[in-house]
C-alpha atoms as a PDB file:
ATOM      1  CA  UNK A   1     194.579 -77.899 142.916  1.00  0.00           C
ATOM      2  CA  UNK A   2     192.284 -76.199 140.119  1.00  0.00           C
ATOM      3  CA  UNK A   3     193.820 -75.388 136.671  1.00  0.00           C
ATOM      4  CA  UNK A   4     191.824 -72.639 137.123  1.00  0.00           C
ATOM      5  CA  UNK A   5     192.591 -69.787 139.507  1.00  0.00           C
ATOM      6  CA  UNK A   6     188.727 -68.562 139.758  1.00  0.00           C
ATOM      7  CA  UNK A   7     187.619 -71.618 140.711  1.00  0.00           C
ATOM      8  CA  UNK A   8     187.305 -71.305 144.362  1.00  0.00           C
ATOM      9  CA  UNK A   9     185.413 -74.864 145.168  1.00  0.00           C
ATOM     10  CA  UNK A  10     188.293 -76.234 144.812  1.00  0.00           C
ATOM     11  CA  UNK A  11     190.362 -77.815 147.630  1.00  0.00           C
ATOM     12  CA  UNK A  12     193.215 -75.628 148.767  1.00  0.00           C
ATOM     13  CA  UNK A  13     196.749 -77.842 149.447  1.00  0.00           C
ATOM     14  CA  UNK A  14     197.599 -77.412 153.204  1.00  0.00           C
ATOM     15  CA  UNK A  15     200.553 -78.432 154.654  1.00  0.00           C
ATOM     16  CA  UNK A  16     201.609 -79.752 157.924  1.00  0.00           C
ATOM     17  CA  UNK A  17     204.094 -77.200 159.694  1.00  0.00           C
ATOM     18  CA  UNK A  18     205.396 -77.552 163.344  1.00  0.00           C
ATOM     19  CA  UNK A  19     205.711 -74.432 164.941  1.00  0.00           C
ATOM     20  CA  UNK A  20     208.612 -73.490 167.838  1.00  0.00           C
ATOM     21  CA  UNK A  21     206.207 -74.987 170.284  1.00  0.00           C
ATOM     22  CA  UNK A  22     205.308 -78.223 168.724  1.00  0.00           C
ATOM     23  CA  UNK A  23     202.038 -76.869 167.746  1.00  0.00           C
ATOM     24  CA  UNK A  24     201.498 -79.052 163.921  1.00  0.00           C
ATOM     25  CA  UNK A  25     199.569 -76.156 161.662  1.00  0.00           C
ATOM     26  CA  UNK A  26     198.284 -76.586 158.567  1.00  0.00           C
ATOM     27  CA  UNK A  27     199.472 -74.241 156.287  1.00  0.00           C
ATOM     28  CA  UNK A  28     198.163 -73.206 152.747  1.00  0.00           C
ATOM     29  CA  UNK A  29     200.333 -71.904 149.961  1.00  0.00           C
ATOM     30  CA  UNK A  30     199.046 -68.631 149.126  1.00  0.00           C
ATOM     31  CA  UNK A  31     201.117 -67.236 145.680  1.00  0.00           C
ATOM     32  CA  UNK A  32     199.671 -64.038 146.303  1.00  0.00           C
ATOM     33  CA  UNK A  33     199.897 -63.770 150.006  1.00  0.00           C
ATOM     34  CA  UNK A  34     203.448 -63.245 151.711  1.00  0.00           C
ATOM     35  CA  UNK A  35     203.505 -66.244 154.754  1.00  0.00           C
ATOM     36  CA  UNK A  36     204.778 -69.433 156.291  1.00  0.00           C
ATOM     37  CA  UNK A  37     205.263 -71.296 152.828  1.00  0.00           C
ATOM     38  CA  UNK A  38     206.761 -69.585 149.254  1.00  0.00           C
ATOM     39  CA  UNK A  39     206.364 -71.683 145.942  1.00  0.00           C
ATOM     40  CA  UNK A  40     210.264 -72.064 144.601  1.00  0.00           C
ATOM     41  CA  UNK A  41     210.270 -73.282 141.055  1.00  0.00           C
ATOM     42  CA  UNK A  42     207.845 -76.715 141.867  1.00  0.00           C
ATOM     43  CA  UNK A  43     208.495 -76.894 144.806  1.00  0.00           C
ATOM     44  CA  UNK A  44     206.760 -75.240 148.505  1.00  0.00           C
ATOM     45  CA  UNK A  45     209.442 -74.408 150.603  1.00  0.00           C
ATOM     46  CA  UNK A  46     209.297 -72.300 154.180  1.00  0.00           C
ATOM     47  CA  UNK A  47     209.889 -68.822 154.183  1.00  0.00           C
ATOM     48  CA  UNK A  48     213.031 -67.873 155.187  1.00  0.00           C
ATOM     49  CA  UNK A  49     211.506 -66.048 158.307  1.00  0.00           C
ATOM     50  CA  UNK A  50     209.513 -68.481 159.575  1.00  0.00           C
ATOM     51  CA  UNK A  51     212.824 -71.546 159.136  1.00  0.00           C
ATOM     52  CA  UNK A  52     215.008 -68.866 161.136  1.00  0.00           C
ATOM     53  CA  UNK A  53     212.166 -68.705 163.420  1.00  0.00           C
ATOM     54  CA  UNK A  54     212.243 -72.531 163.715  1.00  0.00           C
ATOM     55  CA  UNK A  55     209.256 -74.010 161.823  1.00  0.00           C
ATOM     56  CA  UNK A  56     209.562 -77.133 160.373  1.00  0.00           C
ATOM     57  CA  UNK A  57     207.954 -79.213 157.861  1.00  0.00           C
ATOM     58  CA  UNK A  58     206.284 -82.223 159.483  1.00  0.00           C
ATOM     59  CA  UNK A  59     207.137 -84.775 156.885  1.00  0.00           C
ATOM     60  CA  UNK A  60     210.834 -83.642 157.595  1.00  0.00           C
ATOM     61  CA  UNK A  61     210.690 -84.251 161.441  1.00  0.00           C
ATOM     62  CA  UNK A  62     209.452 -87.831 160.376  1.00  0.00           C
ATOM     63  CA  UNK A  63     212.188 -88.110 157.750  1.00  0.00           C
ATOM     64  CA  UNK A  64     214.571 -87.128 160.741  1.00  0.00           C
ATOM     65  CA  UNK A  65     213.385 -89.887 163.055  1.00  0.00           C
ATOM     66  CA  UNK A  66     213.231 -92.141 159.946  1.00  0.00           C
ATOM     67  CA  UNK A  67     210.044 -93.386 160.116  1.00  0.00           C
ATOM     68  CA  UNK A  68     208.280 -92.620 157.477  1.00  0.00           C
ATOM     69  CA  UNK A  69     205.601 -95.279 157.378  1.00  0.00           C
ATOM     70  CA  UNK A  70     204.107 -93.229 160.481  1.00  0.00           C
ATOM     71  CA  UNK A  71     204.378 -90.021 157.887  1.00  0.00           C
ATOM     72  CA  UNK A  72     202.724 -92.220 156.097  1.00  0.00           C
ATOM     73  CA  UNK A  73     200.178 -93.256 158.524  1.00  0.00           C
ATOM     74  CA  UNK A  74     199.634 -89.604 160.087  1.00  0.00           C
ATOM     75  CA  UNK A  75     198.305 -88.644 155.970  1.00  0.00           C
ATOM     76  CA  UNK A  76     196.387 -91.482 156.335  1.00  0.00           C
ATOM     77  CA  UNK A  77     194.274 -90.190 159.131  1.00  0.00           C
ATOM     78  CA  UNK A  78     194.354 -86.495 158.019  1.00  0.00           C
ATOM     79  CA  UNK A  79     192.047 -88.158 154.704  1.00  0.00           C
ATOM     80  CA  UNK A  80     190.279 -90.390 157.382  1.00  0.00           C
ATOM     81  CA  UNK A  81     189.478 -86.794 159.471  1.00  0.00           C
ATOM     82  CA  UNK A  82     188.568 -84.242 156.303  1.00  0.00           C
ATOM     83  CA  UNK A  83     186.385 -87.621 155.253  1.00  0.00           C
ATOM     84  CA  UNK A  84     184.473 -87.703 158.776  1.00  0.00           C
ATOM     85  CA  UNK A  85     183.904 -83.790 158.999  1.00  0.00           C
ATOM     86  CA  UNK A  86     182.220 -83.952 155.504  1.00  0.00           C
ATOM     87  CA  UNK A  87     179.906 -86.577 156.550  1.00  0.00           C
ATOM     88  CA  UNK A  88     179.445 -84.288 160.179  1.00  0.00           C
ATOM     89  CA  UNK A  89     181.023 -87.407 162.224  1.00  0.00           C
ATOM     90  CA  UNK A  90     184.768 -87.179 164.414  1.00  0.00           C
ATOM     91  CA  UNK A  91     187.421 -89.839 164.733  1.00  0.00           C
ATOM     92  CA  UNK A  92     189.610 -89.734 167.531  1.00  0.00           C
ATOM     93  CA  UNK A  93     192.617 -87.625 167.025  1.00  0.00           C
ATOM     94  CA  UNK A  94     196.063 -88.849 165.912  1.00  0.00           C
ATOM     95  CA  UNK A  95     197.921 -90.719 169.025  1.00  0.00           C
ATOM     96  CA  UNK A  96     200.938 -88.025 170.116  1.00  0.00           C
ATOM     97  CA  UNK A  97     203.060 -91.389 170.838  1.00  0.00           C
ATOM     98  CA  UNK A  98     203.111 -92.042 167.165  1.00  0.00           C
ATOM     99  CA  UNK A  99     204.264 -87.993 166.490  1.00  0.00           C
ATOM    100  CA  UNK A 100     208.373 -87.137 165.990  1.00  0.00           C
ATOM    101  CA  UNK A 101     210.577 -86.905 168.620  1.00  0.00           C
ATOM    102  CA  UNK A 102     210.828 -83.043 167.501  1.00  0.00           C
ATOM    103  CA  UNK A 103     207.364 -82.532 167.977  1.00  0.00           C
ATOM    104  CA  UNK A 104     207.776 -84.069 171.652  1.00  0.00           C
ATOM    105  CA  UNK A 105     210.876 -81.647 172.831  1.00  0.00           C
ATOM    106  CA  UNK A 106     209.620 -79.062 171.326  1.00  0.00           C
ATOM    107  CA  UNK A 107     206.018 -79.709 173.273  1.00  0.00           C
ATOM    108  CA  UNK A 108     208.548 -80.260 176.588  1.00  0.00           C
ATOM    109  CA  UNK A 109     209.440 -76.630 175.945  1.00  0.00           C
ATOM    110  CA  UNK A 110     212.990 -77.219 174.721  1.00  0.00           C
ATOM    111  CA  UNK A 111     212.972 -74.194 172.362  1.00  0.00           C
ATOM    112  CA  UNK A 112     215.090 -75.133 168.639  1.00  0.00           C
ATOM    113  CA  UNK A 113     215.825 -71.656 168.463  1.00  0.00           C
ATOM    114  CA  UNK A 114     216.552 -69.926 171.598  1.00  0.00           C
ATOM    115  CA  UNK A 115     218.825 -67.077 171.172  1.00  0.00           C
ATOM    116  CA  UNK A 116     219.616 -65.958 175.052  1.00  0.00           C
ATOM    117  CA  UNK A 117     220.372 -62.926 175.559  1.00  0.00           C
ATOM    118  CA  UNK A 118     222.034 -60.962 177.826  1.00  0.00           C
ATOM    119  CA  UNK A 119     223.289 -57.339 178.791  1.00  0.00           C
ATOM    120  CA  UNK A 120     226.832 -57.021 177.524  1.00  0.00           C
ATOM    121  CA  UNK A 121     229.396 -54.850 180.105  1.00  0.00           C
ATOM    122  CA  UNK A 122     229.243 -51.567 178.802  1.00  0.00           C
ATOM    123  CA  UNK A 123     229.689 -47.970 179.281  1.00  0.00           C
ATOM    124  CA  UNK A 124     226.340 -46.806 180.479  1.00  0.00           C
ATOM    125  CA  UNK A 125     225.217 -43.501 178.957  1.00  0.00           C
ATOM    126  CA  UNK A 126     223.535 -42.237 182.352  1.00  0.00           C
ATOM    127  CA  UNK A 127     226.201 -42.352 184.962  1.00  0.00           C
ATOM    128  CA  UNK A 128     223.842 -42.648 187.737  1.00  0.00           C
ATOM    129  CA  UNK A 129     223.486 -46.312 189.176  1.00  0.00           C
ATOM    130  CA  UNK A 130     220.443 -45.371 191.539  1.00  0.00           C
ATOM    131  CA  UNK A 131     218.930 -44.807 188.052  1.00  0.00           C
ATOM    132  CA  UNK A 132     217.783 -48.530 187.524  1.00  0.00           C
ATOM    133  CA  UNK A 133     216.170 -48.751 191.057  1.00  0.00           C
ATOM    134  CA  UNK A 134     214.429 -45.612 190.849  1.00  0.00           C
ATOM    135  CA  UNK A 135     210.331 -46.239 189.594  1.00  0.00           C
ATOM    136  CA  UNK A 136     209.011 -45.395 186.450  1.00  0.00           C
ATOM    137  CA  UNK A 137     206.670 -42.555 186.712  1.00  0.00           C
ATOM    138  CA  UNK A 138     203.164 -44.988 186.017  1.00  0.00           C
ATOM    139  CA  UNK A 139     204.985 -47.284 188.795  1.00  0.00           C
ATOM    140  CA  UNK A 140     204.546 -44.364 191.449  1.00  0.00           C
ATOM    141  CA  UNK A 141     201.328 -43.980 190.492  1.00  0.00           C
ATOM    142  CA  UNK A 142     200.557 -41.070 189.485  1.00  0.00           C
ATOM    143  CA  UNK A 143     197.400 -40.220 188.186  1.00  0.00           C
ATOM    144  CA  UNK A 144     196.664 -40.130 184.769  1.00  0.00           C
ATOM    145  CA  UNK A 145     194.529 -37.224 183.789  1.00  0.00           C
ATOM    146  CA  UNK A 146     190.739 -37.533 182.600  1.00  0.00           C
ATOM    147  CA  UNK A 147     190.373 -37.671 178.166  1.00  0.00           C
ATOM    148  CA  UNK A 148     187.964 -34.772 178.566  1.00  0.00           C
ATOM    149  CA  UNK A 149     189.988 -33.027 181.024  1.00  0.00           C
ATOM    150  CA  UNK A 150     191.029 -29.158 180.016  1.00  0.00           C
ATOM    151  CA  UNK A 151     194.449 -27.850 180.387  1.00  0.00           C
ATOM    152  CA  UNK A 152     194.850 -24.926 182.007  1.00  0.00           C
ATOM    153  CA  UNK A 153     197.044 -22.476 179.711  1.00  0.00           C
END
């Protein structure tokens, strides 16, 4: 990172986040922007939001499975990959088999975070029960009217 703030050539740190859906992003610390990552003392931590929301910090998923040679080995290509784009060539993306188990059941749609929830048996404040079955007014179709439409006084 620059010692100086106005420099703006210089390279901005990202860091690899795993969203609820498996999804790895790469996040940059912003000090002046609100986001996915807050600077606490030296350290970048997640925001409280997004951790309730159930991001996660790739290196930790890898810590998790212990194995972090393929942390190791997943920076590795991410260097490899900003190298290639510089010089306008690809390399082949990094092999999913070699990502966290996280990153797999969260891709298998096995939510970390999935607060169900469900009507609780209560005292309705309408006491009419045809009141659910009845259609909204747009479901019966009823014509909306024109933008440039009058209305008659």
């Amino acid at each position: 990172m620059a010692s100086n703030r106005r420099d703006i050539s210089a390279d901005v740190p990202l860091f690899p986040l795993v969203n609820p859906e498996g999804l790895i992003k790469m996040v940059a610390v912003a000090s002046n922007i609100r986001g996915a990552l807050e600077v606490d003392g030296n350290k970048v931590v997640l925001s409280r939001s997004h951790e309730s929301d159930g991001w996660r910090f790739l290196e930790s998923l890898y810590g998790e499975d212990q194995r972090l040679d393929l942390w190791a080995a997943w920076k590795s290509h991410q260097v490899a990959l900003r190298a290639a784009r510089k010089a306008g060539q690809t390399i082949a993306a990094f092999p999913d088999r070699y990502l966290p188990s996280e990153v797999h059941r969260r891709r298998a749609g096995q939510r970390p975070n999935n607060h169900a929830w469900t009507m609780p048996d209560l005292a309705p404040i309408v006491a009419d029960p045809e009141a659910d079955k009845r259609p909204s007014r747009a479901a019966k179709g009823t014509p909306a009217r024109p933008i440039d439409s009058k209305v008659d006084a």
